[in-house]
Protein backbone atom coordinates (compact mmCIF):
# COMPACT_ATOMS: atom_id res chain seq x y z
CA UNK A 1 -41.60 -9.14 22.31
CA UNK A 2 -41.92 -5.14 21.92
CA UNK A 3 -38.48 -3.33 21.09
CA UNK A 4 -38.35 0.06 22.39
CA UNK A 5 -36.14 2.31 20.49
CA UNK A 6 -35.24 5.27 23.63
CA UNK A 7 -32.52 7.96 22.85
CA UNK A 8 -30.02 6.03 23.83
CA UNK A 9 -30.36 3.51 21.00
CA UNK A 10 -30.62 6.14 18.41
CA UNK A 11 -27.64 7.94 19.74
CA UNK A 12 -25.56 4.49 19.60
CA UNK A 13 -26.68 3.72 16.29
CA UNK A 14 -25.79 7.29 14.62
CA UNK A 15 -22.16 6.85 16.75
CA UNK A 16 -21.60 3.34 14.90
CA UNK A 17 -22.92 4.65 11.47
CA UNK A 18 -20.02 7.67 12.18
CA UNK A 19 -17.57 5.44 13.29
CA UNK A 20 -18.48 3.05 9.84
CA UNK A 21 -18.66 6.17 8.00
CA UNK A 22 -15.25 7.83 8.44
CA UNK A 23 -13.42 4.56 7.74
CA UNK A 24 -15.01 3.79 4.24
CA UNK A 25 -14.06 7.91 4.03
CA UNK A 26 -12.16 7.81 0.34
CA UNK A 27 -8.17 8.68 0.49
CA UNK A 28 -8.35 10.87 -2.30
CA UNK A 29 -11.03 12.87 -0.42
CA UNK A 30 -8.96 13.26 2.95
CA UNK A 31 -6.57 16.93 2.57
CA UNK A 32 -3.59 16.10 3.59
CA UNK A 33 -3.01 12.01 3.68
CA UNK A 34 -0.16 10.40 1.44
CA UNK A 35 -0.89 8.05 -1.22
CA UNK A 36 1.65 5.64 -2.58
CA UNK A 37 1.80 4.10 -6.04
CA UNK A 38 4.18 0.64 -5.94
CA UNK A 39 6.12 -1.05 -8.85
CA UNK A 40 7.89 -4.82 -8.56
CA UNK A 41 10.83 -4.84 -10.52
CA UNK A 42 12.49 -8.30 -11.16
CA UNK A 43 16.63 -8.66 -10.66
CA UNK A 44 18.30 -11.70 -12.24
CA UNK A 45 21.11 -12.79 -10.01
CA UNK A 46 22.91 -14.00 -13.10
CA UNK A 47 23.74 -10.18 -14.13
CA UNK A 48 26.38 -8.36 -13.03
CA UNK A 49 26.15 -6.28 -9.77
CA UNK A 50 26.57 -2.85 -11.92
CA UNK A 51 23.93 -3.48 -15.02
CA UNK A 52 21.69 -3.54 -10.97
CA UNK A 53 23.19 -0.59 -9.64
CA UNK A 54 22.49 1.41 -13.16
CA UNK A 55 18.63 0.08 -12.70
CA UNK A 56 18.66 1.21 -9.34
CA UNK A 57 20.00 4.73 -9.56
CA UNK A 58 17.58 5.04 -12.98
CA UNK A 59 14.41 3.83 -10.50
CA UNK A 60 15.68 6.71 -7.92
CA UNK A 61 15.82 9.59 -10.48
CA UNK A 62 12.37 8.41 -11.16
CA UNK A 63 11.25 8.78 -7.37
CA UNK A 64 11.00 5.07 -6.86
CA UNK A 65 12.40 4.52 -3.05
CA UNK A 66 13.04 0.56 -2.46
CA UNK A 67 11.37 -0.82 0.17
CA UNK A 68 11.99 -4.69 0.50
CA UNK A 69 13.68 -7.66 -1.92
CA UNK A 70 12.11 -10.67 -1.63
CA UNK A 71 13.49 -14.45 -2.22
CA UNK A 72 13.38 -15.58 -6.22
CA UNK A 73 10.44 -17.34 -7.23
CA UNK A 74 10.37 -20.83 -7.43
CA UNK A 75 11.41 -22.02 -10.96
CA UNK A 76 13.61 -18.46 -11.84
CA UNK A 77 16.30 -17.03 -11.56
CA UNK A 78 14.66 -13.37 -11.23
CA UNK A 79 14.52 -11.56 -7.33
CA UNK A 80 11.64 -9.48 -7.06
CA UNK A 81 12.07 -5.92 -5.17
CA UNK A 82 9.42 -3.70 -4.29
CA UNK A 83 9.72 -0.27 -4.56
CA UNK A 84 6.91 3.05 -3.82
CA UNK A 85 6.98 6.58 -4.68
């Protein structure tokens, strides 16, 4: 069996190697995309609804934007909410 490699294959190889090539492209490197950092902070829903509100305003002057809350974890009593910046 011969393989002929024409133009054509060449030119669809170097396509697929751009294609490959831009997605593996770093974020860091790309001007002008947003990068997120994320923190989990735990809530006991034993404690009082203000000592939550005082962690939450405290997280906001910090930049932290909340994002989701999520059910406790099995065995605790602690909610865990996600939050980016």
């Amino acid at each position: 069996m011969r393989v002929v490699f024409g133009v054509g294959w060449i030119a669809g190889w170097l396509f697929v190697g751009a294609v490959l090539g831009f997605q593996f492209y770093s974020a860091e490197a790309q001007p002008g995309r947003r990068t997120f950092e994320y923190k989990v902070e735990y809530f006991d829903a034993e404690t009082a609804p203000l000592v939550h509100q005082k962690a939450l305003n405290e997280l906001g002057r910090q930049g932290w934007e909340f994002v989701t809350y999520m059910p406790k974890l099995s065995g605790g009593s602690a909610h865990p909410a996600l939050f980016k910046r």
